[in-house]
Protein backbone atom coordinates (compact mmCIF):
# COMPACT_ATOMS: atom_id res chain seq x y z
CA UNK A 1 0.00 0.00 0.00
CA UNK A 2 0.84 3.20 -0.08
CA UNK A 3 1.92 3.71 3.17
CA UNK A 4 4.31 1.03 3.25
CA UNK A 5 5.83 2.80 -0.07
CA UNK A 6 6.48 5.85 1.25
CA UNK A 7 7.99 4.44 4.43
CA UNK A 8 10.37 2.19 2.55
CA UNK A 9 8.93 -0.89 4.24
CA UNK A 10 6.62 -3.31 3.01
CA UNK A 11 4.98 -6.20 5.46
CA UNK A 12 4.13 -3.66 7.63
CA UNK A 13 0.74 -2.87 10.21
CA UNK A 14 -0.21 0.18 10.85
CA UNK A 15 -2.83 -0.95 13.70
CA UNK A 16 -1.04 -0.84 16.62
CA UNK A 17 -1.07 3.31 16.48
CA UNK A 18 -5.00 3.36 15.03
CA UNK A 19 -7.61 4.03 17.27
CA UNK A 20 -10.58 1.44 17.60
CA UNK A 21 -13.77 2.43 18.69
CA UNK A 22 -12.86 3.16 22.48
CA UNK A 23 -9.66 1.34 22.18
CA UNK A 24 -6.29 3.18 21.88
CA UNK A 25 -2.75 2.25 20.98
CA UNK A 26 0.86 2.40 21.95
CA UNK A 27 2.06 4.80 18.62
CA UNK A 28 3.89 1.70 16.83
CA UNK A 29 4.30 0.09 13.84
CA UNK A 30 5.29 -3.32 13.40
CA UNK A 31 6.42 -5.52 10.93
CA UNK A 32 3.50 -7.77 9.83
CA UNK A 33 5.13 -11.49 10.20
CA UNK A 34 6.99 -12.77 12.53
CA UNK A 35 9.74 -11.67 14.13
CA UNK A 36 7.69 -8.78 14.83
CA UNK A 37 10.07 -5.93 14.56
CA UNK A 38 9.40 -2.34 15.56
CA UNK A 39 9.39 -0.97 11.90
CA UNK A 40 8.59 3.30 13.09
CA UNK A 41 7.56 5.07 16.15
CA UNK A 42 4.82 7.40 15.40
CA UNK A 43 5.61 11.05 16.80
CA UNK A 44 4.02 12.46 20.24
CA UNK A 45 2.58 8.61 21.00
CA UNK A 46 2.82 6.99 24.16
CA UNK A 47 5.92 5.09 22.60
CA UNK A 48 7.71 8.32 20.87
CA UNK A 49 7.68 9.78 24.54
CA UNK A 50 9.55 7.29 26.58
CA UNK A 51 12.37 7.29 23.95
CA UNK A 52 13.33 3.94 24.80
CA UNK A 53 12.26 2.79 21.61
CA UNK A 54 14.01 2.06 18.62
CA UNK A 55 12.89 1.06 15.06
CA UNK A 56 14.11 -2.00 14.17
CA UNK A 57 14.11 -3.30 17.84
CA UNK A 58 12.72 -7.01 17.98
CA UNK A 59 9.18 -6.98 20.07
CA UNK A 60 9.35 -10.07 22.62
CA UNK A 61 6.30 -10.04 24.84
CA UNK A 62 3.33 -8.15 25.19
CA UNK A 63 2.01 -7.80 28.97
CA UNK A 64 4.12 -10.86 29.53
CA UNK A 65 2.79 -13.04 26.83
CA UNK A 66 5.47 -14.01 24.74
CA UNK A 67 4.68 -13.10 20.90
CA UNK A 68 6.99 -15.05 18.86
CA UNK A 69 5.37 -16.93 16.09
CA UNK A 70 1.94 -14.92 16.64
CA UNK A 71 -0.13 -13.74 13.55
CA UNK A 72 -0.32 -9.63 13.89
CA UNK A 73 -3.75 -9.92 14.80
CA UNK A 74 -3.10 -11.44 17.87
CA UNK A 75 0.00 -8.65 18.84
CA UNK A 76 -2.63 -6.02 17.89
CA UNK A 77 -5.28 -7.32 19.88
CA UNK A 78 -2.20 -7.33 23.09
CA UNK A 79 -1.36 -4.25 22.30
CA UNK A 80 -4.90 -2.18 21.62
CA UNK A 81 -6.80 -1.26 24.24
CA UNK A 82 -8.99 1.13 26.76
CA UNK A 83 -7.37 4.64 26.43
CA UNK A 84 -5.42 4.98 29.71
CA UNK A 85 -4.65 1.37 30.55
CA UNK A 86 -0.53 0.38 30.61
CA UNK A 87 1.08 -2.08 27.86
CA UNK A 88 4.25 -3.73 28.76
CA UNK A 89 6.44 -4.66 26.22
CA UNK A 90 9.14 -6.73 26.08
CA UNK A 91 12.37 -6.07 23.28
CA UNK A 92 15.68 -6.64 21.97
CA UNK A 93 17.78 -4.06 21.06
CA UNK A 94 20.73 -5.35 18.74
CA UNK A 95 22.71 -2.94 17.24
CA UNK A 96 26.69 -3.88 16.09
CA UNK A 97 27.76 -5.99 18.90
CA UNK A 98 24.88 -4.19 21.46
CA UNK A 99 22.32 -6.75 22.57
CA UNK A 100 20.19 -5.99 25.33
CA UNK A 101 16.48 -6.63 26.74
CA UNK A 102 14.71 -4.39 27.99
CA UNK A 103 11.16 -3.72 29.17
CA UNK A 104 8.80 -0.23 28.77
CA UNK A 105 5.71 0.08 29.98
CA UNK A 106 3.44 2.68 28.09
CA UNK A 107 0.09 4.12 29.05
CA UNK A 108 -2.17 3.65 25.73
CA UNK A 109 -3.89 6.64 23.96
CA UNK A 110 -5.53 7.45 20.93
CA UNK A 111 -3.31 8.30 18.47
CA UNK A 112 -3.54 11.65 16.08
CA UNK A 113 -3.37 12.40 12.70
């Protein structure tokens, strides 16, 4: 789709940062198969303001529920919710010779265009 043009990454959902009804999201995008990568952080979300962050950091659990293997529906579903509830999400941040897990919890929010 388009939007995965004009980022430069295909494979990608754009859920996790859309608001649902009265569900809210984190203000990430992740890669649509598994291993669900961060693939961008989407400015002034709950994500974006922790700076903790990066894209291209490798999303292990979601409120303790480990996500490898998962179809993004599922991650989604873990990851949308109630405005004002907390996510907490489990990654790996490899860069070079860096490898390190680390956890951030987020408050979700709905997300603005």
């Amino acid at each position: 789709d388009a939007m995965s043009v004009a980022s430069g990454m295909s494979g990608m959902s754009f859920e996790s940062e859309r608001s649902v009804d009265n569900h809210c999201g984190v203000g990430m995008r992740v890669t649509n198969s598994a291993p669900h990568r961060v693939a961008s952080i989407v400015e002034g979300g709950p994500v974006s303001l922790t700076g903790q962050i990066t894209a291209g950091d490798l999303l292990l659990s979601v409120n303790g529920e480990d996500i490898s293997g998962k179809p993004i529906r599922e991650v989604r579903r873990l990851m949308q919710g109630p405005g004002g509830t907390d996510v907490e999400m489990e990654l790996l941040h490899a860069a070079g010779k860096e490898r390190r897990k680390y956890t951030v919890r987020v408050t979700r929010a709905k997300i603005g265009r």
